[in-house]
Protein backbone atom coordinates (compact mmCIF):
# COMPACT_ATOMS: atom_id res chain seq x y z
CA UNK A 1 -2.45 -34.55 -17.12
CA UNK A 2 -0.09 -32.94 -14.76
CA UNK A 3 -0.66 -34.62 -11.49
CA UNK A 4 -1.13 -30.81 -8.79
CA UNK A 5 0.19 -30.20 -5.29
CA UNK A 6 -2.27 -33.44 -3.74
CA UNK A 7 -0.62 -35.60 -6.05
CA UNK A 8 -3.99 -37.14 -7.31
CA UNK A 9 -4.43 -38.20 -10.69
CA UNK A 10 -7.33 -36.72 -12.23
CA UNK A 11 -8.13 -40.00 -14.25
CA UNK A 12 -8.70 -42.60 -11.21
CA UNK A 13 -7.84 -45.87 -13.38
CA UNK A 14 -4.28 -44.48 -14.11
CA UNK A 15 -3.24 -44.95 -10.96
CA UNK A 16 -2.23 -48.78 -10.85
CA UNK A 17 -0.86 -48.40 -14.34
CA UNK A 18 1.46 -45.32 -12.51
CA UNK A 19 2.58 -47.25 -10.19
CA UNK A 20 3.44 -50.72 -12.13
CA UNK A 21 5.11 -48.94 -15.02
CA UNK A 22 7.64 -46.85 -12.28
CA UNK A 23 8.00 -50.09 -10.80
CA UNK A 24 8.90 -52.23 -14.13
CA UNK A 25 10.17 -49.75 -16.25
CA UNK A 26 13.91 -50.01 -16.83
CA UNK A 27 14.47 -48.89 -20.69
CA UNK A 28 15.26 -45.44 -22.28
CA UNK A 29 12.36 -45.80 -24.22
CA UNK A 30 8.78 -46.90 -23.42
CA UNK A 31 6.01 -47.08 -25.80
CA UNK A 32 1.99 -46.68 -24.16
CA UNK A 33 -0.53 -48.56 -26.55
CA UNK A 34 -4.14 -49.43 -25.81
CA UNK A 35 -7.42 -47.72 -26.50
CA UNK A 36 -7.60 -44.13 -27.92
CA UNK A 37 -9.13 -41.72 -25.78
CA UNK A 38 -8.73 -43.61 -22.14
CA UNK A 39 -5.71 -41.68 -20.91
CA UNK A 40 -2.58 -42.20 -22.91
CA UNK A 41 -1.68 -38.92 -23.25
CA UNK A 42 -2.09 -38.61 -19.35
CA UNK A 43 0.11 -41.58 -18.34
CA UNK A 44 3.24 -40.23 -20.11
CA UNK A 45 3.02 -37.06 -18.84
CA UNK A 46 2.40 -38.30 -15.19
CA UNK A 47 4.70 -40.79 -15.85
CA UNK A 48 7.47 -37.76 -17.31
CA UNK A 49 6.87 -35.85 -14.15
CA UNK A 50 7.04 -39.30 -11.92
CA UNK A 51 10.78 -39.31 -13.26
CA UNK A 52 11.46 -35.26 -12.75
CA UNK A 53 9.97 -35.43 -9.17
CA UNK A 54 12.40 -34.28 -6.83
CA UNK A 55 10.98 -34.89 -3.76
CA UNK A 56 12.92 -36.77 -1.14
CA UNK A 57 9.81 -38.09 0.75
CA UNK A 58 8.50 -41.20 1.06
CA UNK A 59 5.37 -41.16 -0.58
CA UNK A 60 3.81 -41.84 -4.62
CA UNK A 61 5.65 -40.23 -7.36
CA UNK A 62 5.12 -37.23 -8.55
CA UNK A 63 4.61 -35.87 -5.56
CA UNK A 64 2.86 -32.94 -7.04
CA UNK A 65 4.89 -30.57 -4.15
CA UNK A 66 8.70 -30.11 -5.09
CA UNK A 67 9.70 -27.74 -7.29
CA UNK A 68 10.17 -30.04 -10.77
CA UNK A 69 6.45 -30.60 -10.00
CA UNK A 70 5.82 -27.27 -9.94
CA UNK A 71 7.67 -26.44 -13.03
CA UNK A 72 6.05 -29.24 -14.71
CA UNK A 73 2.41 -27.49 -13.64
CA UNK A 74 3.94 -24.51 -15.25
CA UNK A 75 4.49 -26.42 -18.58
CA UNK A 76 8.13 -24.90 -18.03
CA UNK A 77 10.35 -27.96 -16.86
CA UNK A 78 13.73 -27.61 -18.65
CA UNK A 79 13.99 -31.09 -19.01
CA UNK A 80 11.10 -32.24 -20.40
CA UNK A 81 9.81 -32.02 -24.30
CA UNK A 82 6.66 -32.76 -25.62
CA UNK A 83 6.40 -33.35 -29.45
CA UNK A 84 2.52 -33.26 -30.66
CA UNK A 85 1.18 -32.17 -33.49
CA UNK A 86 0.02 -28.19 -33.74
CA UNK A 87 -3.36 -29.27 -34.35
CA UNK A 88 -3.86 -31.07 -30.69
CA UNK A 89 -1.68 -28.13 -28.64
CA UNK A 90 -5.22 -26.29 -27.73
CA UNK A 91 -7.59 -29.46 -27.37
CA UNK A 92 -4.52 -30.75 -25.15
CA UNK A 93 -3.87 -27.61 -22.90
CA UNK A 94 -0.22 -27.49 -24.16
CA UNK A 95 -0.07 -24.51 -25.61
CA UNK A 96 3.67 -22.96 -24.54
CA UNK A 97 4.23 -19.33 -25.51
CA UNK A 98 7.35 -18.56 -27.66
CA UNK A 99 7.84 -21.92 -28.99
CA UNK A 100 7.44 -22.63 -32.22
CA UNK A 101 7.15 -19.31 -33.13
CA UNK A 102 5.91 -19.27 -36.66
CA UNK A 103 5.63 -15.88 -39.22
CA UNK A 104 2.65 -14.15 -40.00
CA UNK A 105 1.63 -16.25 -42.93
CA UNK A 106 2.11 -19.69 -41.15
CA UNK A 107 0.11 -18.64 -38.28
CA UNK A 108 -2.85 -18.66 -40.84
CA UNK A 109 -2.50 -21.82 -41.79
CA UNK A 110 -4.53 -24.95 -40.87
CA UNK A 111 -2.84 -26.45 -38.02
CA UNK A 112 -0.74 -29.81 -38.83
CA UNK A 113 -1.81 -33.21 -37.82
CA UNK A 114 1.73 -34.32 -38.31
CA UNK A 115 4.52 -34.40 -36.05
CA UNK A 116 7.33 -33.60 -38.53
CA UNK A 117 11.08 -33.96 -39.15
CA UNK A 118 12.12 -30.46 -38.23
CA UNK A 119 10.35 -31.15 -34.62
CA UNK A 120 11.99 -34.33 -34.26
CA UNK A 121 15.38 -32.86 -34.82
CA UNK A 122 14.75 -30.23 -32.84
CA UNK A 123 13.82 -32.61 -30.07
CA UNK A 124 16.90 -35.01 -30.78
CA UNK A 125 19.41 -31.56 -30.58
CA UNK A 126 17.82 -30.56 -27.31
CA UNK A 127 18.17 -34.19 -26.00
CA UNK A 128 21.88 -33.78 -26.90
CA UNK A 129 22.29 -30.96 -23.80
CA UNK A 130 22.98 -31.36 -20.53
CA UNK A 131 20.15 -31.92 -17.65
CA UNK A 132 19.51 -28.29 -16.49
CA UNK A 133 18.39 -29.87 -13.11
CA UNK A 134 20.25 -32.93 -13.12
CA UNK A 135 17.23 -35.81 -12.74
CA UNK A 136 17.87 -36.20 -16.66
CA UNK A 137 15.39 -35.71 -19.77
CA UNK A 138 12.40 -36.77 -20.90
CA UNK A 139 10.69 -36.33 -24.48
CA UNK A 140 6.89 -37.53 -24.91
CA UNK A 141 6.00 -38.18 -28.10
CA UNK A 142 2.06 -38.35 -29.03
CA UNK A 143 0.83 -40.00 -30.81
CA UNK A 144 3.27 -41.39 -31.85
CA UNK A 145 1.85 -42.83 -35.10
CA UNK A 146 1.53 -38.74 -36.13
CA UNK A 147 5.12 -38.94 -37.00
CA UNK A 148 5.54 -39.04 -40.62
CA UNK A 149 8.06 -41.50 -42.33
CA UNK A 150 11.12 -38.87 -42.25
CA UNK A 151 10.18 -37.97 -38.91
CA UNK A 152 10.21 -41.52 -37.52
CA UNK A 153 13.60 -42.41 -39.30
CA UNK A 154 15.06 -39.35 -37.50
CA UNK A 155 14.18 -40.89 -34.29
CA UNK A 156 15.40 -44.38 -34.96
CA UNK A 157 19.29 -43.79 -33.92
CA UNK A 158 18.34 -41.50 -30.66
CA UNK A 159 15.81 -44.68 -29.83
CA UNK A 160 19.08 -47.14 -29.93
CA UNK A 161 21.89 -44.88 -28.50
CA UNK A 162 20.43 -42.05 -26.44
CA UNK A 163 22.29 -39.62 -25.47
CA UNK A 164 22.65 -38.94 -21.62
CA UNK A 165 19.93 -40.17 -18.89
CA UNK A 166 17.18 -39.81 -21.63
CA UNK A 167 13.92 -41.20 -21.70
CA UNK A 168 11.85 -41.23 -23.85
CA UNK A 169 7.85 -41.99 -24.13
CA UNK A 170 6.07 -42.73 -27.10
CA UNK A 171 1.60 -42.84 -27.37
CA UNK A 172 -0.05 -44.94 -30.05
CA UNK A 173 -3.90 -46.53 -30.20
CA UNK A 174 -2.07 -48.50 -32.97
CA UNK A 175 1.22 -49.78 -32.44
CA UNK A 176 0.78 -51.59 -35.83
CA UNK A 177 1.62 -48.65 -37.75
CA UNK A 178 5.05 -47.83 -36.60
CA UNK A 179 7.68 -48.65 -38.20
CA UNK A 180 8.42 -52.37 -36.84
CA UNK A 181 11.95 -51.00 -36.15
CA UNK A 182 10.53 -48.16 -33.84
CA UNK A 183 8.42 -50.89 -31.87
CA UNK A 184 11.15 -53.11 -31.44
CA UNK A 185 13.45 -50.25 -29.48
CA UNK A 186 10.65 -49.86 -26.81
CA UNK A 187 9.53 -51.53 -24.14
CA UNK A 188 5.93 -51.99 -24.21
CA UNK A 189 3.38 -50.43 -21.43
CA UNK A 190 -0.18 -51.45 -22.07
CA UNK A 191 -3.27 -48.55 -20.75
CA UNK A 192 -6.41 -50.99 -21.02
CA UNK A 193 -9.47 -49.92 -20.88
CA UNK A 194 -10.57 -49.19 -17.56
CA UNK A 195 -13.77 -50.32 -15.53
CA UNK A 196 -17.49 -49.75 -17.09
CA UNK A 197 -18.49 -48.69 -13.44
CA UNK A 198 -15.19 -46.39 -12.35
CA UNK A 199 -15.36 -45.21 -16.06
CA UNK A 200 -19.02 -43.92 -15.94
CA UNK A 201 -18.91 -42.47 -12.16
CA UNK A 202 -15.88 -40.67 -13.41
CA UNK A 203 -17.91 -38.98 -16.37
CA UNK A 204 -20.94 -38.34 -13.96
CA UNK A 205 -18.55 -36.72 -11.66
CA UNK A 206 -17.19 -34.51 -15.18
CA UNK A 207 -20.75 -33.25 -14.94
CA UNK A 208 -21.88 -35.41 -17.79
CA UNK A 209 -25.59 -36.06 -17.84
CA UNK A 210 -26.69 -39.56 -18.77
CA UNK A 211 -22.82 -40.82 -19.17
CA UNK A 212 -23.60 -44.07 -20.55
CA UNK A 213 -25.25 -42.45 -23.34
CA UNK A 214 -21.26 -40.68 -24.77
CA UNK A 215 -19.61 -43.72 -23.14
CA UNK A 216 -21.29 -45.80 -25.71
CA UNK A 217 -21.01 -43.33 -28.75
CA UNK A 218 -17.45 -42.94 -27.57
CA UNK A 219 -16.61 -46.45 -27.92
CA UNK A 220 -16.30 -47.29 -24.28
CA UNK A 221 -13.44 -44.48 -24.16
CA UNK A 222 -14.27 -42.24 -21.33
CA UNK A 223 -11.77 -39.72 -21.89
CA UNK A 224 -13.54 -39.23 -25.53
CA UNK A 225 -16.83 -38.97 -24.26
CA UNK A 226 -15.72 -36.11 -22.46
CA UNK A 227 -14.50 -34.56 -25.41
CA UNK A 228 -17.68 -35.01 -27.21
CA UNK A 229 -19.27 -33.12 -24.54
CA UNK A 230 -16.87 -30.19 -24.86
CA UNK A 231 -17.23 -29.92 -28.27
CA UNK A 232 -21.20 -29.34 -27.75
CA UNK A 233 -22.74 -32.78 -28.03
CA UNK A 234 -24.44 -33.71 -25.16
CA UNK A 235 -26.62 -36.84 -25.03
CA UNK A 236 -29.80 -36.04 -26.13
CA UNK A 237 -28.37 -34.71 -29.58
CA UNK A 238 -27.12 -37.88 -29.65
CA UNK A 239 -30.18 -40.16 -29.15
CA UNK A 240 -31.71 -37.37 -31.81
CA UNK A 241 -29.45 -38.02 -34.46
CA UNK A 242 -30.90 -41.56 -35.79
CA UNK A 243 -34.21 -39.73 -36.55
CA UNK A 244 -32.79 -36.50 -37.83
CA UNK A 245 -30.78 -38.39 -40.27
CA UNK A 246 -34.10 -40.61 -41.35
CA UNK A 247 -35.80 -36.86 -41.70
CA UNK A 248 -32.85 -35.11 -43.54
CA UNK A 249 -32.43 -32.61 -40.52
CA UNK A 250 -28.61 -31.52 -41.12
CA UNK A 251 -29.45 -28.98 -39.00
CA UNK A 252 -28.94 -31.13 -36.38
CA UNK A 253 -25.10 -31.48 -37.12
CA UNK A 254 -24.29 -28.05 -38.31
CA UNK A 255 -23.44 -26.62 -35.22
CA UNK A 256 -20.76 -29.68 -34.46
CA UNK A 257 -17.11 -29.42 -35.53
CA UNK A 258 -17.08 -30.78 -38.98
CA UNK A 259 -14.59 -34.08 -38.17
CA UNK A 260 -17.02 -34.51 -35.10
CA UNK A 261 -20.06 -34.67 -37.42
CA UNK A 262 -18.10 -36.59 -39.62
CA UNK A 263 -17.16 -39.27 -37.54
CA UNK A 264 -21.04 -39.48 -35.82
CA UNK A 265 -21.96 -39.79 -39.37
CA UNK A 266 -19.39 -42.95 -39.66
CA UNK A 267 -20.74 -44.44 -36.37
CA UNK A 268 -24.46 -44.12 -37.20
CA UNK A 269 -23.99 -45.81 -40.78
CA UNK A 270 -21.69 -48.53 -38.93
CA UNK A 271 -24.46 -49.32 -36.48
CA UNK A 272 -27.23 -49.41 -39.59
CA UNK A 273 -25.25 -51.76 -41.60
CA UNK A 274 -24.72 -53.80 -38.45
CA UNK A 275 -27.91 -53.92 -37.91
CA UNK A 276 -28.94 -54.74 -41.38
CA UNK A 277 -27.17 -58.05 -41.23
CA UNK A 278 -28.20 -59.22 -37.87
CA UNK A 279 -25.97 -57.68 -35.91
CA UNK A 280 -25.96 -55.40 -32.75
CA UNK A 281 -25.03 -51.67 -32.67
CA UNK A 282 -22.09 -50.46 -30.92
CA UNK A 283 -22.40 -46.80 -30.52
CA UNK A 284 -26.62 -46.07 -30.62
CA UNK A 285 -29.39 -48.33 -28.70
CA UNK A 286 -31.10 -50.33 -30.69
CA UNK A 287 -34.02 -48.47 -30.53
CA UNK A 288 -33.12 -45.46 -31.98
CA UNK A 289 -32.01 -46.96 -35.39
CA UNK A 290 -35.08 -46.95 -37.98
CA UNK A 291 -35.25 -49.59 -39.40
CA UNK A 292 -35.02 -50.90 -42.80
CA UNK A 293 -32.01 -49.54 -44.27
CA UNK A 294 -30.65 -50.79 -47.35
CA UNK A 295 -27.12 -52.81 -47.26
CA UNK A 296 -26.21 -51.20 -50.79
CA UNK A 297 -27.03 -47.46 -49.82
CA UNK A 298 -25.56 -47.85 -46.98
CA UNK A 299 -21.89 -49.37 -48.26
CA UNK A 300 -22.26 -46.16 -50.74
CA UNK A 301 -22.57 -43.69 -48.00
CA UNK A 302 -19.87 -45.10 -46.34
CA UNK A 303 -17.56 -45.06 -49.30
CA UNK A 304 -18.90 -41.05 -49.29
CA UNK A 305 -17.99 -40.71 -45.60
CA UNK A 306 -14.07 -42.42 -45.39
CA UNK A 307 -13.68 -39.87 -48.59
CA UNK A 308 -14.94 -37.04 -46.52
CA UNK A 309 -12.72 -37.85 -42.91
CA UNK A 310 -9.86 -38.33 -45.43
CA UNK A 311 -10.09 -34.65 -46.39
CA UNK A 312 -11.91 -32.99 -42.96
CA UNK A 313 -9.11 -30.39 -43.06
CA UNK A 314 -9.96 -29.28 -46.70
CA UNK A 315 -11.05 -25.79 -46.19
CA UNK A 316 -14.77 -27.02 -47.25
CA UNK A 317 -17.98 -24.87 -46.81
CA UNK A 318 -19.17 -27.01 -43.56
CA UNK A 319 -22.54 -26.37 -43.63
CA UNK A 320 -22.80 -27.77 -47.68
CA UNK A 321 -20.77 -30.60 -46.45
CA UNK A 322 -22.73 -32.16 -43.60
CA UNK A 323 -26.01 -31.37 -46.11
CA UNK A 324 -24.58 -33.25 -48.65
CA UNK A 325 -23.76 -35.83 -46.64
CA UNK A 326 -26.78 -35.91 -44.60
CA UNK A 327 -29.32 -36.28 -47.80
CA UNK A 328 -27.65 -39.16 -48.94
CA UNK A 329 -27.14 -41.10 -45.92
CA UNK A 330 -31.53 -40.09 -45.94
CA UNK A 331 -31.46 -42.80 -49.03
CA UNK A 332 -30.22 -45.49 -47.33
CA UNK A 333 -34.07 -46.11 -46.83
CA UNK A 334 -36.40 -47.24 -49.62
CA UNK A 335 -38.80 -44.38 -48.69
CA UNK A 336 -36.21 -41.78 -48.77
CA UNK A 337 -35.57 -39.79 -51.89
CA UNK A 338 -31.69 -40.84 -52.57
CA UNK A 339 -28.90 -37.60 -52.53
CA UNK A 340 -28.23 -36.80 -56.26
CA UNK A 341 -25.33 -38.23 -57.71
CA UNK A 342 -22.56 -36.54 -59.13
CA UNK A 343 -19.65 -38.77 -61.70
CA UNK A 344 -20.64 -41.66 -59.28
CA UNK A 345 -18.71 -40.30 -56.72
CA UNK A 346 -21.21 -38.56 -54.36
CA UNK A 347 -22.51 -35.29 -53.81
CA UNK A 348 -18.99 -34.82 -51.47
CA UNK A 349 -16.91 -35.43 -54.61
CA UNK A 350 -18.83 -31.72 -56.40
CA UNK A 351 -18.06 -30.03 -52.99
């Protein structure tokens, strides 16, 4: 999020985070951990352009007015990098014409989920110029845990000597899997998760009907549940889905992107075998499970579905997929005719 001309930050519960990490900040490098999908992304940029702002006011930082601001708005501030993998550029808005420029064949490929080495080097060369405006530089790297095990090397001598005034900002919703030497360069910023009440009113004000409906299925992230909803799954299609599944409707999910369906998939067999051991759901109501689901079927399905988010990029025929899928998670119940088999691996494994 880049924080406009009335300096508000469009996710509310940032705000106190803002303020304590440009208060307690002192390090090159900063790394932003907590929850996937409440705002990390956000925070570093705000935070990027809370370091660019040029405005000699009294007031909050950024200031959303001075010209760095407005150069930051443009996605065109000379000091500032972002390194993200190709694959979130659109869903992230950071799309920046002429960089990157690939040839005709690359542009047809599948965009990466991997921040790799080349981009890192790029980024650590670019660090190595002077500030064009003279507040110094700033690199954002998210998340951070996209960088593969080159990349992250690459990084590890610009993290203890940087060159210049640079800063630099690292996202992860699991600070676990960096490299132990990357963690221990960077002082830690924690994003928590932020208020049931501010989170929901926030989503209601997104124009998101029944918001505690995606809140839930997005595990209590509200900047997910947003997401869902732009990717077409509103909250009725989510109450539907227990009973479509239980019918063998894949029609239902057809229409959803294919890691999207995927993942609901994961969620809904998480909540059955929850459920099927005495435990409560986390992502559906209660009520909307059928009941009665077996605890082997279901381990087998989820074997099925971890093999199928493994390999959600594979150029597979989407609509077989989420069928295939779909008619054996129907055989988790006794009643249910169970998916054919294929070399014990699951219908997936013939796709």
């Amino acid at each position: 999020m880049v924080i406009g001309p009335d300096g508000a930050l469009g996710l509310p519960w940032l705000r106190p985070v803002l303020d304590q990490a440009l208060a307690s900040v002192r390090g090159h490098a900063t790394l932003v951990h907590g929850p996937g999908g409440v705002g990390q992304f956000e925070l570093a940029i705000a935070l990027a352009q809370a370091w660019l702002c040029e405005s000699a006011e009294p007031g909050p930082r950024p200031c959303g007015r001075c010209a760095a601001c407005h150069l930051m708005q443009a996605r065109m501030h000379p000091d500032f990098h972002l390194l993200i993998p190709d694959a979130l550029r659109e869903p992230l808005g950071w799309q920046m014409e002429g960089e990157g420029a690939r040839d005709s064949d690359a542009k047809k490929a599948k965009p990466s989920r991997e921040i790799k080495v080349e981009a890192v080097r790029a980024a650590i060369d670019w660090s190595q110029q002077t500030s064009s405006r003279g507040r110094g530089k700033v690199v954002v790297i998210h998340p951070a845990q996209a960088m593969n095990l080159v990349a992250a090397n690459a990084l590890l001598k610009t993290l203890e000597e940087p060159p210049g005034n640079l800063k630099l900002l690292l996202c992860s919703s699991d600070p676990e899997a960096l490299l132990p030497t990357l963690r221990s360069r960077c002082q830690r910023l924690l994003l928590p998760r932020p208020e049931r009440a501010m989170a929901l009113q926030w989503l209601a004000g997104q124009g998101v009907q029944d918001p505690e409906v995606l809140y839930t299925a997005a595990g209590e992230q509200p900047v997910e549940a947003l997401a869902m909803l732009q990717a077409g799954i509103d909250a009725a299609q989510w109450r539907r889905l227990p009973q479509a599944l239980r019918a063998g409707q894949a029609a239902a999910l057809t229409a959803w992107p294919l890691p999207r369906a995927i993942d609901a998939l994961q969620k809904l067999c998480h909540d059955l075998t929850v459920v099927a051991v005495g435990g409560a759901p986390r992502y559906f109501e209660p009520a909307q499970l059928p009941p009665g689901a077996l605890l082997p079927a279901l381990n087998a399905w989820q074997a099925t579905l971890r093999r199928a988010a493994r390999h959600d990029e594979h150029p597979w025929n989407a609509s077989l997929l989420i069928e295939s899928l779909v008619l054996e998670g129907r055989g988790v119940w006794p009643a249910a005719s169970p998916a054919p088999r294929a070399g014990g691996r699951g219908r997936v494994g013939t796709l």
